[in-house]
Protein backbone atom coordinates (compact mmCIF):
# COMPACT_ATOMS: atom_id res chain seq x y z
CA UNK A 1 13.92 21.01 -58.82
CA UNK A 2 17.22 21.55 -56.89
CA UNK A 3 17.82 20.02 -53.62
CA UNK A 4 17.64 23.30 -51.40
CA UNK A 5 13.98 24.36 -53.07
CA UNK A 6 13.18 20.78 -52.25
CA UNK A 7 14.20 21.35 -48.76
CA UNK A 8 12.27 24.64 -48.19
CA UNK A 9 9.54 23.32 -50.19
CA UNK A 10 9.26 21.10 -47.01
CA UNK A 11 9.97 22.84 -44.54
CA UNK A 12 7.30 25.45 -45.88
CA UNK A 13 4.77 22.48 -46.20
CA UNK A 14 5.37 21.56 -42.44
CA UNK A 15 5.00 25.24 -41.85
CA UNK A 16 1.89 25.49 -43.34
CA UNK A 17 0.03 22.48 -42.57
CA UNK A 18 0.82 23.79 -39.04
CA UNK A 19 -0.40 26.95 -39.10
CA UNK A 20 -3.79 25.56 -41.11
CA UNK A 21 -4.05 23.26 -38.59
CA UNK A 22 -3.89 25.44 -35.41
CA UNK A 23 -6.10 28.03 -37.10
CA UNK A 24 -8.93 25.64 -38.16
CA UNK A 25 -8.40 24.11 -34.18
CA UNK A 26 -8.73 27.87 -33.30
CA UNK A 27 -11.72 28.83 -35.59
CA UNK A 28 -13.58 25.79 -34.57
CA UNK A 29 -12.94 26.12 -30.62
CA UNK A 30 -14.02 29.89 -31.52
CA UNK A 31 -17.44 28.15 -32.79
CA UNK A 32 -17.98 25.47 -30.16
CA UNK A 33 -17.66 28.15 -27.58
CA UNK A 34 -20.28 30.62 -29.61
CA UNK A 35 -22.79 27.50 -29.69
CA UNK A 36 -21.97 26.50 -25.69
CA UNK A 37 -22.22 30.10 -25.30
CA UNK A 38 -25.66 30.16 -26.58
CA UNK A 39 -26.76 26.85 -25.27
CA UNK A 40 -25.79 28.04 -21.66
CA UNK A 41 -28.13 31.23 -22.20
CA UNK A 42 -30.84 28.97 -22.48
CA UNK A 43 -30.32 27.22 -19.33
CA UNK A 44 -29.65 30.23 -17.47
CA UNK A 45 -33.51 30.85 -18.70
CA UNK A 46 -34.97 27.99 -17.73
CA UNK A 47 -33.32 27.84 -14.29
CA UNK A 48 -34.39 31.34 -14.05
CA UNK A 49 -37.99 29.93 -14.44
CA UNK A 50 -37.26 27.26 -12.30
CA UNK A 51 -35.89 29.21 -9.52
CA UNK A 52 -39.40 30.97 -9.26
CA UNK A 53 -40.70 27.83 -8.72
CA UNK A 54 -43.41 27.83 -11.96
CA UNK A 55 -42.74 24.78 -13.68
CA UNK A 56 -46.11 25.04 -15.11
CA UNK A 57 -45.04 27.58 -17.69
CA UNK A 58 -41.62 25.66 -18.74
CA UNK A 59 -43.75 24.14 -21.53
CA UNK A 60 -44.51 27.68 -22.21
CA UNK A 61 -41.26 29.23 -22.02
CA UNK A 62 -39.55 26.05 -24.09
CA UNK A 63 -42.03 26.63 -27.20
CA UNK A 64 -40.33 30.08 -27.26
CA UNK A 65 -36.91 27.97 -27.93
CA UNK A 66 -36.43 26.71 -31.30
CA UNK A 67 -38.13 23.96 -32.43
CA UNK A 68 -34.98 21.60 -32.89
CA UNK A 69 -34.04 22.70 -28.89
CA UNK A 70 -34.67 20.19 -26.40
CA UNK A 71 -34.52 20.87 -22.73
CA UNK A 72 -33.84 17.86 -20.38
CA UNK A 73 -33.95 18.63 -16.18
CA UNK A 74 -32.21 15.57 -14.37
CA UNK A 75 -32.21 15.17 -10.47
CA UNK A 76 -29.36 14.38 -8.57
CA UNK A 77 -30.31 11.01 -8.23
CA UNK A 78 -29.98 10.36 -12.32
CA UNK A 79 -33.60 9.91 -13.11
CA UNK A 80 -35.35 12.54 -15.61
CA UNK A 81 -37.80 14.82 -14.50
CA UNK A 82 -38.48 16.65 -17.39
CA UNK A 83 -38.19 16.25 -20.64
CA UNK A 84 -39.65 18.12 -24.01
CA UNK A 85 -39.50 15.80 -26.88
CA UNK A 86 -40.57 12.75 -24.48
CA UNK A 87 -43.93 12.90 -24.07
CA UNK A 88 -43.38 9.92 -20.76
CA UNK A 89 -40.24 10.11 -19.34
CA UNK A 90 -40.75 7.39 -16.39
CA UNK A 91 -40.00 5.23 -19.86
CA UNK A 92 -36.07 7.04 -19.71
CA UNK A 93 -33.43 5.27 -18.55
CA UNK A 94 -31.12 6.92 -15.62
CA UNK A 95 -28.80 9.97 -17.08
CA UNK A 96 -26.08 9.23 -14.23
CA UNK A 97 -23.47 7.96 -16.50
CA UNK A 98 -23.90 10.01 -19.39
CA UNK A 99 -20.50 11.47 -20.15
CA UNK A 100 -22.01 15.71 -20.14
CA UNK A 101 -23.91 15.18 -17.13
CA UNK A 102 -20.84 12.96 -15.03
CA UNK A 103 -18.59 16.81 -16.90
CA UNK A 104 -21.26 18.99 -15.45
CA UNK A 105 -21.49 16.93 -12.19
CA UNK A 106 -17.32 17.32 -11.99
CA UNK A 107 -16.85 20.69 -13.59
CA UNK A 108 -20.26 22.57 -13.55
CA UNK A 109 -20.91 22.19 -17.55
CA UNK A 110 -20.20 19.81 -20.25
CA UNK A 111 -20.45 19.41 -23.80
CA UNK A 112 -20.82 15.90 -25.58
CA UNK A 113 -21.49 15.00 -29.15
CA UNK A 114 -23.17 11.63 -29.54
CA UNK A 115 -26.09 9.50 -30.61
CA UNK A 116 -29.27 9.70 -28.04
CA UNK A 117 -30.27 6.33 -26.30
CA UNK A 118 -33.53 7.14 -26.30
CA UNK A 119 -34.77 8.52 -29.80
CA UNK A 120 -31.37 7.61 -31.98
CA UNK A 121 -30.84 11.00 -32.96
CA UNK A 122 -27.82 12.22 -33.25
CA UNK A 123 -27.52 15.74 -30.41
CA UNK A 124 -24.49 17.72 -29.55
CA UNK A 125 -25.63 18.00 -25.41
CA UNK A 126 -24.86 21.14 -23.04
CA UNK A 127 -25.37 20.34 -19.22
CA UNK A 128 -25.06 22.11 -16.40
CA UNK A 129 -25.11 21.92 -12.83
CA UNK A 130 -27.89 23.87 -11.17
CA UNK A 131 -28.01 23.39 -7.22
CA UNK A 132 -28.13 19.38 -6.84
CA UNK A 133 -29.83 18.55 -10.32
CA UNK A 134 -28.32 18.93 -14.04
CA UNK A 135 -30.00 21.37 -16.91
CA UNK A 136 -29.10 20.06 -20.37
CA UNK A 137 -29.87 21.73 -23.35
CA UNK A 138 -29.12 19.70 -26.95
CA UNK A 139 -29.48 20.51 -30.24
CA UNK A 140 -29.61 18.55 -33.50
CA UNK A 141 -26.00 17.38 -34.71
CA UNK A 142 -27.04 18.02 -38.11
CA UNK A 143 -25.87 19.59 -41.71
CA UNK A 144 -26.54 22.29 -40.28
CA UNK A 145 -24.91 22.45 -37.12
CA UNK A 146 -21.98 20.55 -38.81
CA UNK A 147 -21.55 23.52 -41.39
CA UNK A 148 -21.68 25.89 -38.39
CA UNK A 149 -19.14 24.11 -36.26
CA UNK A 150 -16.91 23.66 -39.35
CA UNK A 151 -13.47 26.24 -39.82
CA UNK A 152 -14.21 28.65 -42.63
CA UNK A 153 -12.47 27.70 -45.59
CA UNK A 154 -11.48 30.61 -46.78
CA UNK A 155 -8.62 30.90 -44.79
CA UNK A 156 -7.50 27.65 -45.75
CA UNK A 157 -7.48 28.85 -49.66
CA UNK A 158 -5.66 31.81 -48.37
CA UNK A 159 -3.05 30.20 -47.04
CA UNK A 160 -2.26 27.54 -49.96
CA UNK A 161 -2.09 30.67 -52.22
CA UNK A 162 0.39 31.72 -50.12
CA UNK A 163 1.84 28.67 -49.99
CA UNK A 164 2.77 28.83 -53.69
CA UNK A 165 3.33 32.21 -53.98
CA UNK A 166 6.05 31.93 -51.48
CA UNK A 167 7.72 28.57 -52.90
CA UNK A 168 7.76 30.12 -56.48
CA UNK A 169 9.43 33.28 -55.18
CA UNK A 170 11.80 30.72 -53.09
CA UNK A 171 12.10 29.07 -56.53
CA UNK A 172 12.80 32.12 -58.19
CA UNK A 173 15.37 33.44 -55.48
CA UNK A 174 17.24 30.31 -55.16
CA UNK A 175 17.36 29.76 -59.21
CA UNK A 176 18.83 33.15 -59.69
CA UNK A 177 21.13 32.84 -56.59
CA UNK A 178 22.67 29.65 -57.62
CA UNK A 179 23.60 31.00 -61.14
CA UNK A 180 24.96 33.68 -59.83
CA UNK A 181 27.05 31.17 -57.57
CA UNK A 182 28.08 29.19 -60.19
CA UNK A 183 29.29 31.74 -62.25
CA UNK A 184 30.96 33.39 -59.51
CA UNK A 185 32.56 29.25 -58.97
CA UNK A 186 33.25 29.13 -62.86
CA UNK A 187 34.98 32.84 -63.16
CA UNK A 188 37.24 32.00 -59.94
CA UNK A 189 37.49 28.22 -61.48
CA UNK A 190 38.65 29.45 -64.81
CA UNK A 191 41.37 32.20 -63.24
CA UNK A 192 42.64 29.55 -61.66
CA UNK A 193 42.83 27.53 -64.40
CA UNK A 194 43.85 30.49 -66.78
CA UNK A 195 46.92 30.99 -63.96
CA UNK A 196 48.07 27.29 -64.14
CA UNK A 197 47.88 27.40 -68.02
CA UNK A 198 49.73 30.86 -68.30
CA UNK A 199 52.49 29.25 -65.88
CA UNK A 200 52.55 26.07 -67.66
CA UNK A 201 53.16 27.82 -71.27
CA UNK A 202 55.71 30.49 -69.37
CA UNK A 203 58.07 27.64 -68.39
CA UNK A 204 58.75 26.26 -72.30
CA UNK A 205 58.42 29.61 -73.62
CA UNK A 206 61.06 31.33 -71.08
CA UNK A 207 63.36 28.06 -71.70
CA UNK A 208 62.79 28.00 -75.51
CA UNK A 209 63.59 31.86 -75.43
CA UNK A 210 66.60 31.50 -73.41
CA UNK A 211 68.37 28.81 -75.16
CA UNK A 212 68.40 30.71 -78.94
CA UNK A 213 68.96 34.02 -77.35
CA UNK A 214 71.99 32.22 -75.97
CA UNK A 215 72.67 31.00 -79.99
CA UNK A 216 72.47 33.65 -81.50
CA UNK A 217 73.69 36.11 -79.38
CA UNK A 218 77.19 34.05 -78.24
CA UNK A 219 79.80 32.65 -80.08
CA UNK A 220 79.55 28.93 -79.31
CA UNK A 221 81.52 26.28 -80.31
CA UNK A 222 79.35 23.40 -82.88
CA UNK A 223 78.52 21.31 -79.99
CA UNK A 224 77.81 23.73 -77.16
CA UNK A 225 75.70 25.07 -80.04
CA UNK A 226 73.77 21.87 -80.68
CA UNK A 227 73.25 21.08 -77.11
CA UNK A 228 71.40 24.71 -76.67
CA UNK A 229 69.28 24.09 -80.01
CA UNK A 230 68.49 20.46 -78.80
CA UNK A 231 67.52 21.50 -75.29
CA UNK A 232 64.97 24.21 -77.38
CA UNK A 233 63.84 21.29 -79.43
CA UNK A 234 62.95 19.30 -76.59
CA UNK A 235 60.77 22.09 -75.18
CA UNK A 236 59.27 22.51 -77.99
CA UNK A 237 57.77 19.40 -77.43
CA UNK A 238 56.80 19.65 -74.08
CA UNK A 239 55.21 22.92 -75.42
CA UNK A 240 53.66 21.07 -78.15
CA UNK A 241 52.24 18.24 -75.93
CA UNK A 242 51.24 21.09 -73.47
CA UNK A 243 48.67 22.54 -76.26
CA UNK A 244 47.83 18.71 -77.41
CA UNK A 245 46.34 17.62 -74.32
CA UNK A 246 44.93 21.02 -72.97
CA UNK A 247 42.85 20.83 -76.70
CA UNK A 248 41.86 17.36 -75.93
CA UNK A 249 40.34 17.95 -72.54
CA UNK A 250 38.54 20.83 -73.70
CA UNK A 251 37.04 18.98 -76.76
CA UNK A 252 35.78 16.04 -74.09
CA UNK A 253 34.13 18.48 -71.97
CA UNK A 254 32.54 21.10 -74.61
CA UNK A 255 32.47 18.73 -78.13
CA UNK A 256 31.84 15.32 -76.76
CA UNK A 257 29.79 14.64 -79.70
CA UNK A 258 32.61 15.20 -82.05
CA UNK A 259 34.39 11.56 -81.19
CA UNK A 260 33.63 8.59 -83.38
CA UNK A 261 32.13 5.23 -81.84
CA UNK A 262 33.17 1.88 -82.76
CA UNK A 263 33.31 -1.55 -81.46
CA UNK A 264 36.88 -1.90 -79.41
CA UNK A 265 38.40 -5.04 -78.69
CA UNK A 266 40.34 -3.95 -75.43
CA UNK A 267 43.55 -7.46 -75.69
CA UNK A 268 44.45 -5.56 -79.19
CA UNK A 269 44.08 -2.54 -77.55
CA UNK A 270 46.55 -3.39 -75.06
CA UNK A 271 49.13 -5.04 -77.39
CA UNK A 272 49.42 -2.22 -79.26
CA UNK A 273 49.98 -0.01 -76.12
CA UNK A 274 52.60 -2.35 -75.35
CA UNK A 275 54.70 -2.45 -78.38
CA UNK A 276 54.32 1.56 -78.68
CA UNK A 277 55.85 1.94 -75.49
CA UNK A 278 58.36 -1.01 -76.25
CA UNK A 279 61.34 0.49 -76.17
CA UNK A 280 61.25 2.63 -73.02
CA UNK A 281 59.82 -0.27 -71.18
CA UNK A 282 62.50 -2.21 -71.95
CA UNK A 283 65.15 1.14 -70.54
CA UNK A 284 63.36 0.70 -67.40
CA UNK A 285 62.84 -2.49 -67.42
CA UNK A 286 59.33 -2.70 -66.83
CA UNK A 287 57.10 -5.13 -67.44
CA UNK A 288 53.04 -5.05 -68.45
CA UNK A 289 50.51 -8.09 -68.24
CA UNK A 290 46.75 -8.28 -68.52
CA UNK A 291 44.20 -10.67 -67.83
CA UNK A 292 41.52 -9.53 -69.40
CA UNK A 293 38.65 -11.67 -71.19
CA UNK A 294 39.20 -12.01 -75.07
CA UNK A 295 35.34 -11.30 -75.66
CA UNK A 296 35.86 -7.98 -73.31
CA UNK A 297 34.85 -5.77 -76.49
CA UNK A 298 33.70 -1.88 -75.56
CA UNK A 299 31.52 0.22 -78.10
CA UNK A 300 33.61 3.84 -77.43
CA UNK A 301 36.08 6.26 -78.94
CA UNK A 302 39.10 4.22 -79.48
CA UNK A 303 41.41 7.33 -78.80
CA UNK A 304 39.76 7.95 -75.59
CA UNK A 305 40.17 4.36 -74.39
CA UNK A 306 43.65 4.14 -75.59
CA UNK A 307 44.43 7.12 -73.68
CA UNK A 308 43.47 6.09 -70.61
CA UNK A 309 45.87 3.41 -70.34
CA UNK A 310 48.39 5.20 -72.74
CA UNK A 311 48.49 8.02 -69.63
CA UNK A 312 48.44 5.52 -66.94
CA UNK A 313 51.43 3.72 -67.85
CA UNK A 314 53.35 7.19 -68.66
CA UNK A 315 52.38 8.08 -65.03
CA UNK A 316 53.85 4.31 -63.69
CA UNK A 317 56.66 5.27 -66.29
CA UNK A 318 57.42 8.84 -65.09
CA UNK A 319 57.09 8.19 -60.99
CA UNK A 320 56.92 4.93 -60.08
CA UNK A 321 60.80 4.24 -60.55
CA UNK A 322 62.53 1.36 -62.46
CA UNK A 323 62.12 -2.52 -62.61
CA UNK A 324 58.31 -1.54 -62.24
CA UNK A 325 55.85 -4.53 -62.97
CA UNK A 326 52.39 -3.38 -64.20
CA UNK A 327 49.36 -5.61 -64.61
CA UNK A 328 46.03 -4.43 -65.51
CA UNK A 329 42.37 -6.39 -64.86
CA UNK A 330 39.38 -6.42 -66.73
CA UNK A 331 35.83 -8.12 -66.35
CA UNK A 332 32.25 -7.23 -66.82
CA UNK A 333 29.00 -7.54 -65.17
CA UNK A 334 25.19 -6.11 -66.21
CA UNK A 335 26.01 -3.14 -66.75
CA UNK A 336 29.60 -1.90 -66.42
CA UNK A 337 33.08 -2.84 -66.95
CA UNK A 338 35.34 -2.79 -64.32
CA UNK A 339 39.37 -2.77 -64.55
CA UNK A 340 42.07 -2.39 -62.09
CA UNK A 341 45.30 -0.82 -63.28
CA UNK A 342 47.91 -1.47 -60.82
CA UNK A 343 51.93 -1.24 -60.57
CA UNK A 344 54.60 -2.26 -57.41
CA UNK A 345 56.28 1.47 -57.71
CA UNK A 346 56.94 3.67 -55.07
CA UNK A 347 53.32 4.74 -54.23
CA UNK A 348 52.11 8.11 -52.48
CA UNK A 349 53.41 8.43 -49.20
CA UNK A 350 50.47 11.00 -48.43
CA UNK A 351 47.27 10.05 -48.69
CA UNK A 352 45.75 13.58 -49.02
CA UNK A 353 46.55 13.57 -52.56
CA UNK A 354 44.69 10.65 -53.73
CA UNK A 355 41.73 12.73 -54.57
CA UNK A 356 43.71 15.40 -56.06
CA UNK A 357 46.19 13.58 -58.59
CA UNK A 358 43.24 14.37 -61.56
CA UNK A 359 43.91 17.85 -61.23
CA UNK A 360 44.97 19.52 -63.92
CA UNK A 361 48.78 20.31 -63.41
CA UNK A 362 48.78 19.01 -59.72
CA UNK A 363 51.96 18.00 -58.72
CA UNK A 364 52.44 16.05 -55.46
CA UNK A 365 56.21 17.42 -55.24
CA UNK A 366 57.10 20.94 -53.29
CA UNK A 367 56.90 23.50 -56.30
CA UNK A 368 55.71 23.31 -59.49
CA UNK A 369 58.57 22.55 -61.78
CA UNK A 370 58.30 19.24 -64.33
CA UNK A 371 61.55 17.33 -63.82
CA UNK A 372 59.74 14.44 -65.61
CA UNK A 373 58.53 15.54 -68.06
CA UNK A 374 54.98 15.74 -69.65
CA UNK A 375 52.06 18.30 -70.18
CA UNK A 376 50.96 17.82 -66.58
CA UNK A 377 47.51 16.78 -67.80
CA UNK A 378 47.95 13.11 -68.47
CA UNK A 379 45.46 11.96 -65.04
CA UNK A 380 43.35 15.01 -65.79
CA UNK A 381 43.20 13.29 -69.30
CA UNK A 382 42.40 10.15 -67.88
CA UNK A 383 39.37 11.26 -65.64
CA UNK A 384 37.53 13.28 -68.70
CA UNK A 385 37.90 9.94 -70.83
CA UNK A 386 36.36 7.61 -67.91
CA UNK A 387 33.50 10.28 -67.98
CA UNK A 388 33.10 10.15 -71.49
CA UNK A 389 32.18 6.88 -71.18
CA UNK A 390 29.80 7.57 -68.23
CA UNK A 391 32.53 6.15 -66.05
CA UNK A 392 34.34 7.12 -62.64
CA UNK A 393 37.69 6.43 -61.88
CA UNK A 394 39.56 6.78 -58.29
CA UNK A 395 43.16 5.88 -57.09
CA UNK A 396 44.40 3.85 -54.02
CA UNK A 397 48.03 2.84 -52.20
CA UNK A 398 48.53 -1.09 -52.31
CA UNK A 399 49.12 -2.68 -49.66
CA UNK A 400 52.28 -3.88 -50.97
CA UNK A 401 53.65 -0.99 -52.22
CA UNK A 402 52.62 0.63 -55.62
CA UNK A 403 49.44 2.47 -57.05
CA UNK A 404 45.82 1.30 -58.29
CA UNK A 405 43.77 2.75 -60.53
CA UNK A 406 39.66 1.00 -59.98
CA UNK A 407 37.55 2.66 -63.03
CA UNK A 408 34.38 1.31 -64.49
CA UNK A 409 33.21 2.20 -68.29
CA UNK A 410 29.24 1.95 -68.44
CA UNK A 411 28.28 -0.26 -71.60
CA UNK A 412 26.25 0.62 -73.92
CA UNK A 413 22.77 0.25 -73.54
């Protein structure tokens, strides 16, 4: 379930449980005032009888109640003078302090539920105040009076149906709304992706174009000649590593499953890096060391792996400058390996575009021309091959000057 449905799942619960709550509160205050209601007749009856002064009849008038009601009359001093289902009440203890009778005393009625001192039964008690003395009317706290006192049900079930009606229409809504987001974030995605490509193949192509037009349509001399056919040779290549990487990225992301696995022993991995690169590190004269453990041995896609450093060092090799040292860490813990790959170059001077520099084609330079050479996609590269191997990879400024490169490659379980 995705995060928002999550979050209006709650805040639907929270809505709910409220409103079941206040309406059971409601229902049952409803109920408790219908039984006080009724209660409250009957002692309107008796002091009726009792204001005409014929308190030999109460007996009468009491066996007309039901048989569970009983009537108690308590004088302002406390003490009971009357009492139905005690047949000697000079045996009851003072009512003073009993918590209706101290509410009727204080507000003219009140209504207590609790377990009778005298016979252990358990009474839900009315009283009210009648002149100086107390009327107090009880019934039975039992099933019954429970089931009557209890909120209706119903409305609970109601409201749970509800409930889940409304969180799988939220469901519903949300599911369809975030495809429709996400395709609307993949079509503007892939324009922009489709522009950077189209501008990316328009530069070689123009070039290309431009240099044999200029061949074939102008009488050179042999080595103005060559130097036109050379400079369309060499973009050619660019062209050529253009469409190279751009089909590697794409296979990462959409064939994953196409890329061999074997056991890679990262040292040899490294020394052949080194000697392929050889001769241009030697130009600039720059210099790569590792310390990494001999027994540091990854099960991965050799390719992959050797592209991520392959690409890293052609970054150091293209921007960091000349006279460039490079050293690269490895170790391992539980469950990852870690490496640093780090250089003394020039660094980013803006730290904005840390988080930006696996981008495909993002250049940190005003404009968008490739004075270094290189598809462009060589960090982009990087990033899909860290992720291959359920990895993550970020970049940092030294503090001394120069790049790092922290990125862990999850072993294999």
């Amino acid at each position: 379930m995705d995060k928002p449905v999550i979050y209006l799942f709650f805040i639907f619960a929270l809505f709910t449980l409220g409103v079941v709550i206040f309406e059971q509160t409601r229902e049952v205050k409803f109920k408790t005032d219908a039984l006080k209601e009724k209660l409250d007749g009957y002692s309107e009856i008796i002091n009726t009888q009792l204001s005409e002064k014929d308190l030999g009849t109460l007996d009468s008038l009491v066996k007309l109640f039901p048989d569970s009601i009983r009537v108690t009359l308590i004088c302002k001093n406390g003490y009971v003078s009357y009492d139905n289902t005690i047949p000697e009440i000079s045996s009851l203890e003072n009512h003073f302090n009993r918590p209706e009778v101290l509410d009727a005393k204080k507000n003219g009625s009140g209504i207590n539920i609790r377990i009778s001192n005298t016979n252990n039964i358990k009474y839900l008690y009315y009283a009210k105040k009648i002149g100086e003395g107390i009327i107090r009317v009880a019934l039975p706290y039992n099933i019954h009076t429970q089931n009557f006192l209890k909120a209706d049900n119903l409305f609970l079930y109601f409201i749970i149906a509800l409930f889940l009606a409304m969180i799988l229409l939220v469901h519903f809504v949300t599911e369809s709304y975030g495809k429709s987001v996400k395709q609307f974030k993949d079509h503007k995605y892939r324009q922009e992706i489709t522009g950077n490509i189209a501008h990316e193949l328009r530069t070689p192509v123009t070039s290309i174009r431009g240099y044999l037009e200029t061949v074939l349509e102008k009488k050179l001399d042999t080595d103005k000649e060559h130097y036109f056919i050379n400079q369309a040779y060499n973009q050619t290549v660019v062209l050529s590593e253009l469409i190279r990487d751009m089909s590697l990225i794409t296979k990462i992301e959409e064939a994953p499953y196409t890329f061999q696995l074997s056991s890679v022993c990262m040292n040899d991995l490294l020394k052949g890096l080194k000697t392929d690169l050889q001769v241009v590190m030697q130009e600039k004269r720059i210099e790569m060391e590792w310390d990494i453990p001999d027994n540091l041995i990854i099960y991965g896609n050799h390719n992959l792996l050797y592209s991520i450093f392959r690409n890293l060092t052609d970054n150091v090799l293209s921007y960091a400058g000349e006279g460039i040292h490079i050293q690269i860490l490895g170790f391992q813990e539980k469950q990852y390996y870690h490496f640093s790959f780090s250089d003394n170059g020039v660094g980013i001077s803006n730290e904005q575009h840390l988080d930006r520099l696996f981008e495909r084609f993002y250049r940190i330079g005003d404009g968008r021309t490739r004075e270094s050479g290189g598809s462009g996609l060589g960090l982009s590269i990087v990033k899909n091959a860290v992720a291959f191997h359920k990895g993550s990879i970020r970049a940092k400024n030294r503090e001394n000057g120069g790049l790092e490169f922290l990125f862990t490659l999850k072993k294999e379980a």
